[in-house]
Protein backbone atom coordinates (compact mmCIF):
# COMPACT_ATOMS: atom_id res chain seq x y z
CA UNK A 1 0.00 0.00 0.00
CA UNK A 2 3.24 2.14 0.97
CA UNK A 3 4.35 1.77 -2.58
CA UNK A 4 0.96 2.62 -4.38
CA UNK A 5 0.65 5.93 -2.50
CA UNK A 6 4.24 7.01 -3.47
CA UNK A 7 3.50 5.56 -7.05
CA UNK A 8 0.69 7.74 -7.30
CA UNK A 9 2.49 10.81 -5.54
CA UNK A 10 4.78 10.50 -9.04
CA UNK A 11 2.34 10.24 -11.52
CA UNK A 12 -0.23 12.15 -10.90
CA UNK A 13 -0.17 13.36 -14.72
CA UNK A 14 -0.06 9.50 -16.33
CA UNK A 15 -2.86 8.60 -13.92
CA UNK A 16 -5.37 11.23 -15.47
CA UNK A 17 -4.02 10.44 -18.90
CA UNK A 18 -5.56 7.34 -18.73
CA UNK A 19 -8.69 7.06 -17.37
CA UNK A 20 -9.36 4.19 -20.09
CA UNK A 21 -7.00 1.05 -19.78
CA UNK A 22 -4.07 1.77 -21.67
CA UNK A 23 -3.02 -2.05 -23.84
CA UNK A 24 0.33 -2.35 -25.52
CA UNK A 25 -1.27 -4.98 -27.48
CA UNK A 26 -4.12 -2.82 -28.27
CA UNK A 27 -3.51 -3.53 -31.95
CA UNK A 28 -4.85 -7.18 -31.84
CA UNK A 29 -7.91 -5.49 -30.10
CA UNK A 30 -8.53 -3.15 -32.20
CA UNK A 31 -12.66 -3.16 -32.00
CA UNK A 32 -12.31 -2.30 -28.20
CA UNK A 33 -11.65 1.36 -29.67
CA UNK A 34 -13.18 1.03 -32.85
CA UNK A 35 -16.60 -0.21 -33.83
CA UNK A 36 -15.73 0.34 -37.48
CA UNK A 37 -13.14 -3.10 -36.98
CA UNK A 38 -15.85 -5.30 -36.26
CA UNK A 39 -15.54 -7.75 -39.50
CA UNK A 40 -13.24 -5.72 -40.86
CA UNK A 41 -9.92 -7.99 -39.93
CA UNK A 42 -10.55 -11.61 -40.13
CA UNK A 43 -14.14 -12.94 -41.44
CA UNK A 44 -14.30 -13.79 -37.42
CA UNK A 45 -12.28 -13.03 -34.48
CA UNK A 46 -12.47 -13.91 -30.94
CA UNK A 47 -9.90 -12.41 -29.22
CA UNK A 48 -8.62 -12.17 -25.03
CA UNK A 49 -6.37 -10.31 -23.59
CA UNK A 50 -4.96 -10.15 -20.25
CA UNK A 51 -2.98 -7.40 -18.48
CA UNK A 52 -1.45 -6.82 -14.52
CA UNK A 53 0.18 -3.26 -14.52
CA UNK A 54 2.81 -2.46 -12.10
CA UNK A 55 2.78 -5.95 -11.18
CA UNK A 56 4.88 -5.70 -8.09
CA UNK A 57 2.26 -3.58 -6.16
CA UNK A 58 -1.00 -4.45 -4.42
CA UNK A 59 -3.55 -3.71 -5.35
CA UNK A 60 -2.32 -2.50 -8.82
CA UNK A 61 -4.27 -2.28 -11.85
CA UNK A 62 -5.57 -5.34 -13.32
CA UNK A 63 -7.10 -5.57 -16.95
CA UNK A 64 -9.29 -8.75 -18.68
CA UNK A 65 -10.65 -8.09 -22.14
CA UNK A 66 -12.51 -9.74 -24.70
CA UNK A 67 -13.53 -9.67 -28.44
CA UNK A 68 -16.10 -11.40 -31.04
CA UNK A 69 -16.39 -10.23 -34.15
CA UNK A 70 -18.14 -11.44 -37.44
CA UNK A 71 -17.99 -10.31 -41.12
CA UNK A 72 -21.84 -10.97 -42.30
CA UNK A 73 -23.59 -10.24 -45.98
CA UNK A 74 -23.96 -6.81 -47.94
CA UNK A 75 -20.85 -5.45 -46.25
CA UNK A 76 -21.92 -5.81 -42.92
CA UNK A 77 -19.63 -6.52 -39.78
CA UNK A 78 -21.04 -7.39 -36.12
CA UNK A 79 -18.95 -7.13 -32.83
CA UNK A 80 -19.24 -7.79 -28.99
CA UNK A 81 -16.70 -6.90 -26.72
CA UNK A 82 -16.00 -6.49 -22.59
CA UNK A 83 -12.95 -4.84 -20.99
CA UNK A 84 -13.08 -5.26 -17.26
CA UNK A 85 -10.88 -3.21 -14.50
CA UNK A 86 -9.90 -3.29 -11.42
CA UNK A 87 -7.83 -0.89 -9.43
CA UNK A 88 -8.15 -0.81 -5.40
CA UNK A 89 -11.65 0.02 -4.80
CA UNK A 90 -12.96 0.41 -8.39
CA UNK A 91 -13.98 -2.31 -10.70
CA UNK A 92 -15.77 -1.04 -14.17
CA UNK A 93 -16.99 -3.53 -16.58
CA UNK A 94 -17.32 -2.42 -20.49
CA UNK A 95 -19.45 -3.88 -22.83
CA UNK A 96 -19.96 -2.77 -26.09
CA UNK A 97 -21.62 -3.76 -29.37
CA UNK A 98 -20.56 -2.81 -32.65
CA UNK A 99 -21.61 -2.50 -35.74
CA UNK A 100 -19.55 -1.67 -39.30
CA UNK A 101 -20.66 -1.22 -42.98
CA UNK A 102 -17.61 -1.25 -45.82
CA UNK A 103 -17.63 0.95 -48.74
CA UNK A 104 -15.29 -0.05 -51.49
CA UNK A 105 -13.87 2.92 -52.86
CA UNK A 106 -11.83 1.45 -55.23
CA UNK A 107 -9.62 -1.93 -55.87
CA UNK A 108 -6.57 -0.69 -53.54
CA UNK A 109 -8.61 0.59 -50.52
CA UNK A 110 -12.10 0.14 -48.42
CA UNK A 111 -13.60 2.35 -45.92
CA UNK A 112 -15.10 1.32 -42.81
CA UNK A 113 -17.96 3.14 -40.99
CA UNK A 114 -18.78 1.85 -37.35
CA UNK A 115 -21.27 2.71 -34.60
CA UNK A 116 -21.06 1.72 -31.43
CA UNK A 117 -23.38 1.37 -28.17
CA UNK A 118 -22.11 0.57 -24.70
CA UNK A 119 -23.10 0.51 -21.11
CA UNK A 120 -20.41 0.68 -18.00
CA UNK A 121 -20.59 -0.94 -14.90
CA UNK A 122 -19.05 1.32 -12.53
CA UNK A 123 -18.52 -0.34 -9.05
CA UNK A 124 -16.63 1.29 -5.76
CA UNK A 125 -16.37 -0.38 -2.01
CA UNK A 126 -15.54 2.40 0.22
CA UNK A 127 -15.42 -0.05 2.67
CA UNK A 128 -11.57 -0.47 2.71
CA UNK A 129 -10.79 3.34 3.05
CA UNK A 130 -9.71 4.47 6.16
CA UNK A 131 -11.79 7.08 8.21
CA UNK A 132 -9.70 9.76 10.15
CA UNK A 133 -12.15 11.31 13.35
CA UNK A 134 -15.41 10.67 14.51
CA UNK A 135 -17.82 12.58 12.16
CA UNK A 136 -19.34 10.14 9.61
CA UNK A 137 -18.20 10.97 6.11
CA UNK A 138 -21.32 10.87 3.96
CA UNK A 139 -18.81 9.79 0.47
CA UNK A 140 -17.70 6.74 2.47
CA UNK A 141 -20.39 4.71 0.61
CA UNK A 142 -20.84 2.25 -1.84
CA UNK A 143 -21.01 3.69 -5.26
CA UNK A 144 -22.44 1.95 -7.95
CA UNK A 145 -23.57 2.90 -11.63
CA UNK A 146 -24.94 1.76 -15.09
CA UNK A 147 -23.59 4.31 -17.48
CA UNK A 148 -24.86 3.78 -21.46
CA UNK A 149 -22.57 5.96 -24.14
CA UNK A 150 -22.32 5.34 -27.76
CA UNK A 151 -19.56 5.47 -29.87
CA UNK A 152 -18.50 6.24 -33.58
CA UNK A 153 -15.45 5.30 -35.78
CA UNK A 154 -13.55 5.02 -39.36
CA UNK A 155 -10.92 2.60 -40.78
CA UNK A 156 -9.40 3.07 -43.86
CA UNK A 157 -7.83 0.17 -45.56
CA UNK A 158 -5.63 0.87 -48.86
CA UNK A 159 -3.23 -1.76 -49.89
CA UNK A 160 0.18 -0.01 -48.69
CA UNK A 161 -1.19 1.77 -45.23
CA UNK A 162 -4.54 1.85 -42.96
CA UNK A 163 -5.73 4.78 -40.72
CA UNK A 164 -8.20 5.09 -38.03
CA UNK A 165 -10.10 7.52 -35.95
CA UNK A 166 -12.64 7.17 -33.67
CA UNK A 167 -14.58 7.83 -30.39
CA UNK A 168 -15.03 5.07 -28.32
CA UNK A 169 -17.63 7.48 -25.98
CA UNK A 170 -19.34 10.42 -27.41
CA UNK A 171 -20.48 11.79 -23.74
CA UNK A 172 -19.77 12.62 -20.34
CA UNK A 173 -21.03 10.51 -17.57
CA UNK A 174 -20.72 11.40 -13.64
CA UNK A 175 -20.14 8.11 -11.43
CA UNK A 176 -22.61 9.08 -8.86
CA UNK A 177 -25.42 11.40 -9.13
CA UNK A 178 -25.63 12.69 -5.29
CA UNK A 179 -22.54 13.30 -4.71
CA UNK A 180 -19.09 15.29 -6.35
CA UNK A 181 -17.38 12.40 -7.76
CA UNK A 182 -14.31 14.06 -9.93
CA UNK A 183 -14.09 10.39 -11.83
CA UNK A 184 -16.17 10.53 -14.64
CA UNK A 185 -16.59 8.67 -17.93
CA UNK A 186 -15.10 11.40 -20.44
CA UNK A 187 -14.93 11.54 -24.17
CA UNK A 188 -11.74 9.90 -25.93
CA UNK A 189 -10.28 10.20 -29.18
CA UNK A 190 -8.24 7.69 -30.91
CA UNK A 191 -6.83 8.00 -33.81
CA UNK A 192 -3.63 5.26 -35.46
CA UNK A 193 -2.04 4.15 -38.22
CA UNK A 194 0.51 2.34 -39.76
CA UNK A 195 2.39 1.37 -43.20
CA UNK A 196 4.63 -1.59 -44.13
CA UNK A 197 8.01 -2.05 -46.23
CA UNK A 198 9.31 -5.34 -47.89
CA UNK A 199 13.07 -5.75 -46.89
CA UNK A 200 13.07 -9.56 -48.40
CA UNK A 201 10.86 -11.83 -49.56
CA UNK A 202 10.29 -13.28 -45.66
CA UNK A 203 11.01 -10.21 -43.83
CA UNK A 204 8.80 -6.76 -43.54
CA UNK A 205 9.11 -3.47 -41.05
CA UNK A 206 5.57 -2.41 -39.78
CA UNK A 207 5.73 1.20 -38.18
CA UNK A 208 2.80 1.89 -36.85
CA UNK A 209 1.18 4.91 -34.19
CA UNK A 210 -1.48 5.57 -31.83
CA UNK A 211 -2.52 8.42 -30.75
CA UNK A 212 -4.76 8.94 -27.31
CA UNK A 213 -6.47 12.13 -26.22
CA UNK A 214 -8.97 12.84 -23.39
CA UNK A 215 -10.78 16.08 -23.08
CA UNK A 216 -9.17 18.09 -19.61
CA UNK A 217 -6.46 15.40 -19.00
CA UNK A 218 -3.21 14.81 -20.91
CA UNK A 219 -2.49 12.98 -24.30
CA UNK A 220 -0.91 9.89 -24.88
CA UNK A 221 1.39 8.98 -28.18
CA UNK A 222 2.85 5.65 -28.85
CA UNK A 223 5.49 4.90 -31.45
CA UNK A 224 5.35 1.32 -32.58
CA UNK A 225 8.03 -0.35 -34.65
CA UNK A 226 7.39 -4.28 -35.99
CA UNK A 227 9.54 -6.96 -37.58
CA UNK A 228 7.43 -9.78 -39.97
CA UNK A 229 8.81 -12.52 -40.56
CA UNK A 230 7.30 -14.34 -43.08
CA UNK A 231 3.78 -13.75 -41.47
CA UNK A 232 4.62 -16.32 -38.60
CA UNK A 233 6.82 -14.07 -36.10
CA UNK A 234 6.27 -10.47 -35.32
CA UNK A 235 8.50 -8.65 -33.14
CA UNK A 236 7.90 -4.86 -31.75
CA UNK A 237 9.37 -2.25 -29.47
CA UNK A 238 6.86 0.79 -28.51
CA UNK A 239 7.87 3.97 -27.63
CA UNK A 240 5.23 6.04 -25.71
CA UNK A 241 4.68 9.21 -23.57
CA UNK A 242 5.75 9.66 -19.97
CA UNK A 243 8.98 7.42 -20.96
CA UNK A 244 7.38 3.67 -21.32
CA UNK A 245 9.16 1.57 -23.32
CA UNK A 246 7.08 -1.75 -24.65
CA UNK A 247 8.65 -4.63 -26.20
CA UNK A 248 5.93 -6.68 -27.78
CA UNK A 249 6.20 -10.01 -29.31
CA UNK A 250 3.24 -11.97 -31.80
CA UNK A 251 3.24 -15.97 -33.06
CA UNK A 252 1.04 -17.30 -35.41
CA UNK A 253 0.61 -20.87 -34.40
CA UNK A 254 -1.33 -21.71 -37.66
CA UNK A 255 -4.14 -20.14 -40.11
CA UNK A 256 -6.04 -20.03 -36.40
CA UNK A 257 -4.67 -19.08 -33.45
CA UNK A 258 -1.92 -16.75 -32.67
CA UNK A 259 -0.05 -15.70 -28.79
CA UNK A 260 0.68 -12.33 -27.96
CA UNK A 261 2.80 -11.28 -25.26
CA UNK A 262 3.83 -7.29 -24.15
CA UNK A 263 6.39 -6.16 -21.66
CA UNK A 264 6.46 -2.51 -20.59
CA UNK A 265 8.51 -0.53 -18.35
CA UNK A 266 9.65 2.84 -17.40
CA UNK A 267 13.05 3.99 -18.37
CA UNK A 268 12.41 7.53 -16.82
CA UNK A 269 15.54 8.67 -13.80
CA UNK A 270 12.89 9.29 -11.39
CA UNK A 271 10.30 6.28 -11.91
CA UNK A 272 12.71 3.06 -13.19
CA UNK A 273 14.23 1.94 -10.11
CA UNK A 274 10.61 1.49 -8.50
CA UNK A 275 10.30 -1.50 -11.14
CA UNK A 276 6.70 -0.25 -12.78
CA UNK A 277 6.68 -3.19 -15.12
CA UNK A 278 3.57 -4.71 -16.76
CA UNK A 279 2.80 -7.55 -18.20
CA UNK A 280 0.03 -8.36 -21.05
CA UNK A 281 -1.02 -11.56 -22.95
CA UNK A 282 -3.60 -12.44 -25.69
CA UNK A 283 -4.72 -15.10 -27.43
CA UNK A 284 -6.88 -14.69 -31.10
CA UNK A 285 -8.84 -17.07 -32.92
CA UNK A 286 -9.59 -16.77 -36.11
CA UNK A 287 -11.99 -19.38 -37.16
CA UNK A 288 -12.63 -19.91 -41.02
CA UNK A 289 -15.61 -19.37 -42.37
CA UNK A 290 -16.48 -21.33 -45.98
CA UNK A 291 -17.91 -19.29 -47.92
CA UNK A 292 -20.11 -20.92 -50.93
CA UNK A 293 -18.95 -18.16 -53.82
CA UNK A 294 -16.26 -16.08 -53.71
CA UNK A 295 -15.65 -13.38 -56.50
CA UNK A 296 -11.91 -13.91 -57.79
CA UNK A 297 -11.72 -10.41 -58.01
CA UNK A 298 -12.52 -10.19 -53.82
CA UNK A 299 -10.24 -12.80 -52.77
CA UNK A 300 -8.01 -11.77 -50.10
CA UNK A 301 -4.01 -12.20 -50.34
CA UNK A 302 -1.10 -11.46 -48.39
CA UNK A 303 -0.01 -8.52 -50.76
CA UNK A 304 -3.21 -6.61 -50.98
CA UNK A 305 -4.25 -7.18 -47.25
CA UNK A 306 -1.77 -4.22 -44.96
CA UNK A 307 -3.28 -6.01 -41.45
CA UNK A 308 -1.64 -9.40 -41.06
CA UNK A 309 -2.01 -10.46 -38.09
């Protein structure tokens, strides 16, 4: 407990940057942000991710997500997907369905439209904060909340890069309605995207950014840099804001399933000797769908598709 109050006494500024849960691997999770993935990446996806933050503290952040997504007729994709947290006295549970519809603009790129509705389980046991003096303190309550948002987003797809921008939560939210709670669900705006460059025939560099900004608190930027090899072995090194440094690391099994593992830390003077390392892993699925006809014309290859993963 010693070592969360001094962590928090330090970063003050990264804590209000992100409200949301921040995953390195957010890139294999991409419809957690984005309602305009759902279908949009594999004809279906089931996706779950796992992350402990600062992993040598109590009661330090903890992160479980999950994806389902599903590329249907006339351009259509469908998504479900649940991020749960837990930090001290707060747990929050996310769930959000999507929905996507592609417009081909051409035979190098598509465009993907997404809207998004969500509800958030906000949950807070004041029961394990100390009281100082005798006078009841009317906060020291449980809090609990159902908050609904709804959220928008675009993907654009063109055979040599892909960029995206969206907003996750279109509106405010207060946590409690009777009393001044500062936490509150706020508006976020993502925005990413990335490029790739042959170096051999088995071997391609993947730069990539995302960019994270939350209205009254601070922005977050995240430089990503991956190796390909031959579609099987992807490996990354992230650069973000308030001096993380993420190495990330992606295996394709087979055409199915694929591991994912992250590692960040802290390289700043004041911060790395408290060892703020986290830890993240995923697992994706990516069952194949038959399909009865497929046009020649819309068959999807490894040259023409800029997301393999």
């Amino acid at each position: 407990m010693k070592k969360l109050c001094i962590l928090i006494f330090f970063i003050t500024v990264q804590l209000q940057g992100q409200q949301d849960s921040y995953l390195s691997l957010i890139q294999y999770q991409m419809p957690l942000i984005n309602p305009a993935y759902a279908g949009a990446e594999e004809d279906q996806l089931f996706s779950i991710h796992s992350r402990n933050q600062w992993a040598n503290i109590e009661n330090s952040p903890r992160t479980l997500s999950m994806v389902y997504s599903v590329a249907k007729k006339k351009n259509v994709g469908l998504g479900i997907s649940v991020i749960a947290d837990e930090l001290f006295i707060e747990k929050q549970t996310l769930i959000s369905l999507d929905f996507s519809y592609k417009l081909k603009l051409n035979d190098d790129s598509n465009l993907f439209l997404g809207l998004k509705g969500n509800v958030n389980s906000f949950r807070a046991d004041t029961s394990e904060l100390i009281a100082y003096g005798n006078q009841v303190d009317p906060a020291k309550r449980d809090l609990s909340r159902l908050m609904p948002n709804f959220g928008v987003g675009i993907f654009y797809v063109h055979n040599k890069y892909w960029f995206a921008i969206s907003s996750p939560r279109l509106f405010r939210s207060k946590r409690d309605a009777e009393i001044n709670v500062i936490a509150q669900d706020r508006m976020h705006l993502y925005m990413s995207g990335g490029t790739q460059f042959k170096v051999s025939e088995e071997i391609n560099l993947e730069p990539q950014f995302l960019f994270r900004s939350t209205r009254g608190m601070s922005s977050v930027v995240e430089g990503i840099l991956w190796g390909n090899y031959n579609q099987k072995l992807r490996i990354g090194v992230g650069f973000r804001t308030a001096s993380v440094r993420s190495f990330k690391l992606n295996f394709n099994i087979n055409n199915t399933f694929s591991l994912a593992y992250a590692y960040d830390v802290y390289v700043s003077d004041v911060l790395s000797g408290m060892q703020l390392n986290a830890h993240e892993i995923g697992l994706r699925i990516c069952p194949r769908i038959k399909k009865e006809v497929q046009k020649e014309e819309e068959a999807p290859t490894s040259e023409n598709k800029i997301i393999q993963y």
